[in-house]
C-alpha atoms as a PDB file:
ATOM      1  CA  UNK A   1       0.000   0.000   0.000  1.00  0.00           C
ATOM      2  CA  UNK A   2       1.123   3.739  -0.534  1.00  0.00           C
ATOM      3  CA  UNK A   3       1.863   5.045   2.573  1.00  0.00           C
ATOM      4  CA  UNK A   4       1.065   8.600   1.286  1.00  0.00           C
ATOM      5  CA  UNK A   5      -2.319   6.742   1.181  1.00  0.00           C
ATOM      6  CA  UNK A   6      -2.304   7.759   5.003  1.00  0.00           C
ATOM      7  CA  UNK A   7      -2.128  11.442   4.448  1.00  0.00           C
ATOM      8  CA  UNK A   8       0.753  13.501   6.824  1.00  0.00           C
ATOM      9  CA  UNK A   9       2.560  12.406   9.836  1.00  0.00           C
ATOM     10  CA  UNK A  10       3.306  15.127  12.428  1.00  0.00           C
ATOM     11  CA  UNK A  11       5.186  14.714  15.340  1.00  0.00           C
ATOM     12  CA  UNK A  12       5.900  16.353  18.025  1.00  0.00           C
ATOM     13  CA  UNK A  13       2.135  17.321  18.886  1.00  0.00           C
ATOM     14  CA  UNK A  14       0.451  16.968  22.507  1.00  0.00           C
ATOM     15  CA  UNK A  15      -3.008  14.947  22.496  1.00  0.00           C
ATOM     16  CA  UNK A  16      -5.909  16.970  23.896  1.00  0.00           C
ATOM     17  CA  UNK A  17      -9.303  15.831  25.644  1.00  0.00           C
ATOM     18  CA  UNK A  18     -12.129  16.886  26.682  1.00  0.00           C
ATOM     19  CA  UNK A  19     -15.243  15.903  28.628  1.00  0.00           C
ATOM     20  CA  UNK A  20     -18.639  17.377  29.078  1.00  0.00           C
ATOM     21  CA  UNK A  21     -22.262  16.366  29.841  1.00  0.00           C
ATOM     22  CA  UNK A  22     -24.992  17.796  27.973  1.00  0.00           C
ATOM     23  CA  UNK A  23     -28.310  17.699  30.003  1.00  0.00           C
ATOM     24  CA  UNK A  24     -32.077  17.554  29.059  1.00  0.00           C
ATOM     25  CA  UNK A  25     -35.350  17.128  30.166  1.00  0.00           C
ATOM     26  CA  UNK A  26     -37.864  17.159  27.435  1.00  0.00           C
ATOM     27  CA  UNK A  27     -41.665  17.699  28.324  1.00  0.00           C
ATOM     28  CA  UNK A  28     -42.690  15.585  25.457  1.00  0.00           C
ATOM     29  CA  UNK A  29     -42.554  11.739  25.463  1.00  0.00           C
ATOM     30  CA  UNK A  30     -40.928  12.147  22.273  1.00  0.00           C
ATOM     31  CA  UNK A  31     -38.765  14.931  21.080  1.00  0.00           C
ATOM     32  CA  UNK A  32     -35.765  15.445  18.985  1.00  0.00           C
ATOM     33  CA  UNK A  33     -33.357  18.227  19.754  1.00  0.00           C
ATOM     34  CA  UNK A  34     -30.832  19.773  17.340  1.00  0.00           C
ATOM     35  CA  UNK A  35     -27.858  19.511  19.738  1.00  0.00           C
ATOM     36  CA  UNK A  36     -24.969  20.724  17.019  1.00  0.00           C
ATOM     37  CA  UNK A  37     -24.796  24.336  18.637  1.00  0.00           C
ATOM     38  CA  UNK A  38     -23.547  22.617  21.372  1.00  0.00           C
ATOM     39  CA  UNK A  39     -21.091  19.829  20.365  1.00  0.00           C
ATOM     40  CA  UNK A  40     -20.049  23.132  18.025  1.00  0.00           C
ATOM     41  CA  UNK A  41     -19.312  25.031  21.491  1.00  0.00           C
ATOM     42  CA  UNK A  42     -17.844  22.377  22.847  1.00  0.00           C
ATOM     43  CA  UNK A  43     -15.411  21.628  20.489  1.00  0.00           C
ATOM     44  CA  UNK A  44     -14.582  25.502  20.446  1.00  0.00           C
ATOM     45  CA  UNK A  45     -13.693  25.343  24.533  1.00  0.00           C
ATOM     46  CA  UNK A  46     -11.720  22.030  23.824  1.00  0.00           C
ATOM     47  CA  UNK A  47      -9.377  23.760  21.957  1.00  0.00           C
ATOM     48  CA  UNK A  48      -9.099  20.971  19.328  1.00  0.00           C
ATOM     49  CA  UNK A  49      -8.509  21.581  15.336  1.00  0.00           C
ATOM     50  CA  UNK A  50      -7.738  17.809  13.942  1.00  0.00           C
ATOM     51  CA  UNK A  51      -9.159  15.108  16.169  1.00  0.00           C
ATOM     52  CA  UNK A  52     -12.699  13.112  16.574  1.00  0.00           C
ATOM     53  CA  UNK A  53     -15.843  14.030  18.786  1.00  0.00           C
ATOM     54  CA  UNK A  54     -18.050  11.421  20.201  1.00  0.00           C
ATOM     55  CA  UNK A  55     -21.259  12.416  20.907  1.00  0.00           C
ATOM     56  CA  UNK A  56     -23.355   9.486  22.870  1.00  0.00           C
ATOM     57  CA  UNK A  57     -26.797   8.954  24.898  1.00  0.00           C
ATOM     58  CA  UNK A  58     -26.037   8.126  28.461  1.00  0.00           C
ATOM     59  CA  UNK A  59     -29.525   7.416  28.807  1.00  0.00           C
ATOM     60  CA  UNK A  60     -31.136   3.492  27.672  1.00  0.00           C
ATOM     61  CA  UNK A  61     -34.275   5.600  25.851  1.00  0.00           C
ATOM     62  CA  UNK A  62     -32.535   8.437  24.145  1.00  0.00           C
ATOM     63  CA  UNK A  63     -30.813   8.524  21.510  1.00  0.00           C
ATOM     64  CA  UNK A  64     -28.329  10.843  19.268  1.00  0.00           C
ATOM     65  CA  UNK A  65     -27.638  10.768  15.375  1.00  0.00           C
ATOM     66  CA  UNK A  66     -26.986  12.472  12.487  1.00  0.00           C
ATOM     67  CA  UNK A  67     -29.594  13.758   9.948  1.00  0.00           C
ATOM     68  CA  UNK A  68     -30.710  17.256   8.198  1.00  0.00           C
ATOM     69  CA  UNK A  69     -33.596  19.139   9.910  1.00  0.00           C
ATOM     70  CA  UNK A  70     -36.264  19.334   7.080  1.00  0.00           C
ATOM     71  CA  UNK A  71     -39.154  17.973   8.329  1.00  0.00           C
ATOM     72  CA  UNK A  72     -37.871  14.313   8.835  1.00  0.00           C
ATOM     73  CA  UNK A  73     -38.331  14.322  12.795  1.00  0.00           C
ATOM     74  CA  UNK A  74     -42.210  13.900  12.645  1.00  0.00           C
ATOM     75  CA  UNK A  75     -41.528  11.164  10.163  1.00  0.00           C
ATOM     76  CA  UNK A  76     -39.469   9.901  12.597  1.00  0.00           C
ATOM     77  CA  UNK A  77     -42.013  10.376  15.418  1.00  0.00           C
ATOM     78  CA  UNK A  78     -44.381   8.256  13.266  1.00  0.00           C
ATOM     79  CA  UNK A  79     -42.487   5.588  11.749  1.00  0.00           C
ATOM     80  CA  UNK A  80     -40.900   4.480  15.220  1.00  0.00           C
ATOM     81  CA  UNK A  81     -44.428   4.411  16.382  1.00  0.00           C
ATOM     82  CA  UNK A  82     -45.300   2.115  13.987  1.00  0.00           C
ATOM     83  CA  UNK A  83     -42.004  -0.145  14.574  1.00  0.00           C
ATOM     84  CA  UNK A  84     -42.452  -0.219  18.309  1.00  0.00           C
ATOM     85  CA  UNK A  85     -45.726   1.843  19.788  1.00  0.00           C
ATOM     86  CA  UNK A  86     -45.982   2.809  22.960  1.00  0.00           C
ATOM     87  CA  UNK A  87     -49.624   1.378  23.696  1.00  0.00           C
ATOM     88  CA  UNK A  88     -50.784  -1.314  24.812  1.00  0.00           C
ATOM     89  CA  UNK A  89     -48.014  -1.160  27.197  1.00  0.00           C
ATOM     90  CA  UNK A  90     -48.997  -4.459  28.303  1.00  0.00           C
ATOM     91  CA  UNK A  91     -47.987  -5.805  24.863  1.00  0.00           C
ATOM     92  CA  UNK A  92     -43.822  -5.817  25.707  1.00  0.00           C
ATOM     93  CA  UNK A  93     -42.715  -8.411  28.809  1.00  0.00           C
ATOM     94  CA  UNK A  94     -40.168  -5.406  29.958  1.00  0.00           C
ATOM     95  CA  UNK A  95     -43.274  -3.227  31.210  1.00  0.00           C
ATOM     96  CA  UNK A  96     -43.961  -4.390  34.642  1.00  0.00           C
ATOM     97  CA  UNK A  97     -44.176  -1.584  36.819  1.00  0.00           C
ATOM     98  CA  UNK A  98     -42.624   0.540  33.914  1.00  0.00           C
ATOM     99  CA  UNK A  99     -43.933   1.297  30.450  1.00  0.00           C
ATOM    100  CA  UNK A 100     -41.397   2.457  28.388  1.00  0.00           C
ATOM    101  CA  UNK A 101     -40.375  -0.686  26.869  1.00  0.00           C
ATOM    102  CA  UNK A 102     -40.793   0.995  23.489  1.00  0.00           C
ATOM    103  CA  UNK A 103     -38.618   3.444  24.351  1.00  0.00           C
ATOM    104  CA  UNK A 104     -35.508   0.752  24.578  1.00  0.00           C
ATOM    105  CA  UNK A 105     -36.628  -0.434  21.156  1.00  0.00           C
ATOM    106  CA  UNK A 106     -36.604   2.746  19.875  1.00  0.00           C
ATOM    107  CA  UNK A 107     -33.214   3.949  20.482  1.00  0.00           C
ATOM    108  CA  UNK A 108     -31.883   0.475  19.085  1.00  0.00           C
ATOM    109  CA  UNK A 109     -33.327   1.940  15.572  1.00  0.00           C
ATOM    110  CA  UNK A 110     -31.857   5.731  16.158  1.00  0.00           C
ATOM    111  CA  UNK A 111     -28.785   4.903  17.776  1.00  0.00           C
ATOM    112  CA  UNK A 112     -26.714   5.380  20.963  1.00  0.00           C
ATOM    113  CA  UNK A 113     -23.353   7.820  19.384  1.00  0.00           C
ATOM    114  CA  UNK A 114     -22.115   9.384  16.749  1.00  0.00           C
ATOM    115  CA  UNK A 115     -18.246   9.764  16.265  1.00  0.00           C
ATOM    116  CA  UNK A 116     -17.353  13.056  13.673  1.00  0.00           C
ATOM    117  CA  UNK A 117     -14.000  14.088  12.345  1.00  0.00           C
ATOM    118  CA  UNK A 118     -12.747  17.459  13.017  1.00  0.00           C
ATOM    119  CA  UNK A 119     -11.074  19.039  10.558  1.00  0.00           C
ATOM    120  CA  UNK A 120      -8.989  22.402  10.862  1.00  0.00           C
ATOM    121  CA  UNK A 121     -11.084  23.230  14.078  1.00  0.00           C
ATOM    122  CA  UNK A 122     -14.623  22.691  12.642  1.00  0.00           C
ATOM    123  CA  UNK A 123     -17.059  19.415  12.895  1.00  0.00           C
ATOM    124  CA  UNK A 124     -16.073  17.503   9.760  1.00  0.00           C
ATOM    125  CA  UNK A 125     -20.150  17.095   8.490  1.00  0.00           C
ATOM    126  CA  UNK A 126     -21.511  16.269   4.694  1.00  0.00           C
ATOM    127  CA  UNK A 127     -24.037  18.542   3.240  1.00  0.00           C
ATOM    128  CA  UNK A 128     -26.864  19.323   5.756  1.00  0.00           C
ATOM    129  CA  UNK A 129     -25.824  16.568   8.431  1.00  0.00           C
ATOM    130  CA  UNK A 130     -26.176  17.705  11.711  1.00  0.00           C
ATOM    131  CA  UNK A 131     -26.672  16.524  15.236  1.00  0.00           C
ATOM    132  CA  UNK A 132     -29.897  15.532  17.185  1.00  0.00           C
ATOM    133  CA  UNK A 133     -30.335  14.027  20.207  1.00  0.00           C
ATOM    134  CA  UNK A 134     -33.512  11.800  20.644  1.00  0.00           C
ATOM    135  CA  UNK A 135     -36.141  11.371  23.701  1.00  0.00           C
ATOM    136  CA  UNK A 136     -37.668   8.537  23.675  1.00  0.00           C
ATOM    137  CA  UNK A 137     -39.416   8.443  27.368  1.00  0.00           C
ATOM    138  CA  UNK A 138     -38.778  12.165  28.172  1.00  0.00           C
ATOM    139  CA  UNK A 139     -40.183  14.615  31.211  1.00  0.00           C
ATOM    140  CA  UNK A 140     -36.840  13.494  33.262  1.00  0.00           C
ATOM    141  CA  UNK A 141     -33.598  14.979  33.162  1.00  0.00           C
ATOM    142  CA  UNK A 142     -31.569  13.031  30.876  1.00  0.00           C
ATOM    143  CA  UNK A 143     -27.634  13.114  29.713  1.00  0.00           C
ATOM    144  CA  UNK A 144     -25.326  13.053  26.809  1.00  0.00           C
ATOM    145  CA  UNK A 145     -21.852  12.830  26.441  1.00  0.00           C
ATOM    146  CA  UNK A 146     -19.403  14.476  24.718  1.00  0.00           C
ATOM    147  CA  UNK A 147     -15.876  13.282  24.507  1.00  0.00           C
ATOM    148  CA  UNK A 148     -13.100  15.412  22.497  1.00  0.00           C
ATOM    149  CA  UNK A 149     -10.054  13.849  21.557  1.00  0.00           C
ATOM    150  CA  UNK A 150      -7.118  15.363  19.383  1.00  0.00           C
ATOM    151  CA  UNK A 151      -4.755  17.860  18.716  1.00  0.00           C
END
């Protein structure tokens, strides 16, 4: 193989991190939340221009992925309630004394992280692609993570 194939090496550079929790508490059952303002921020205060964030749900019924914001999230809304609705509750064997069992089935479809390049100190996203984070049993404070690493 060509090692120029593997772009650059540069040595001599000091690994950054970073760590912070986003927090949420939806009033909706449902909801999705454009969060890329703040993984944006985030990456500003981290300090990092080439490295990879990784943006994950710390929560079993939320989720976070990439998408664009044009209308898709009530299609969303509607087509996970057809995969896995939320009534009957009786319907799942996980709902006793709980009824979110659609909720973990849910966030299997959407998704638990996303990891994105960072390129020259900006989130390294196709056209339109952006961050959401996804409630799938919401009124509760819920958390997400956000994990910096790079240069």
């Amino acid at each position: 193989m060509d090692p120029s194939a593997y772009g650059p090496i540069v040595e001599g550079t000091s690994m950054k991190t970073y760590r912070k929790e986003l927090w949420f508490n939806t009033p909706e059952r449902v909801a999705f939340v454009n969060i890329t303002p703040e993984v944006e921020r985030c990456l500003r205060d981290s300090g990092v221009t080439e490295g990879l964030v990784l943006v994950n749900a710390m929560h079993i019924t939320a989720s976070v992925f990439i998408n664009d914001d044009e209308g898709l999230h009530s299609d969303f809304a509607r087509w996970l309630e057809k995969l896995a609705p939320h009534e009957p509750v009786s319907q799942y064997r996980h709902n006793v004394g709980e009824d979110n069992a659609d909720g973990h089935l849910k966030r299997q479809v959407m998704g638990r992280e996303v990891v994105v390049a960072v390129t020259e100190g900006r989130l390294d996203f196709g056209p339109w692609e952006q961050i959401f984070y996804g409630e799938f049993d919401g009124r509760r404070r819920k958390r997400v993570l956000v994990k910096i690493i790079g240069e």
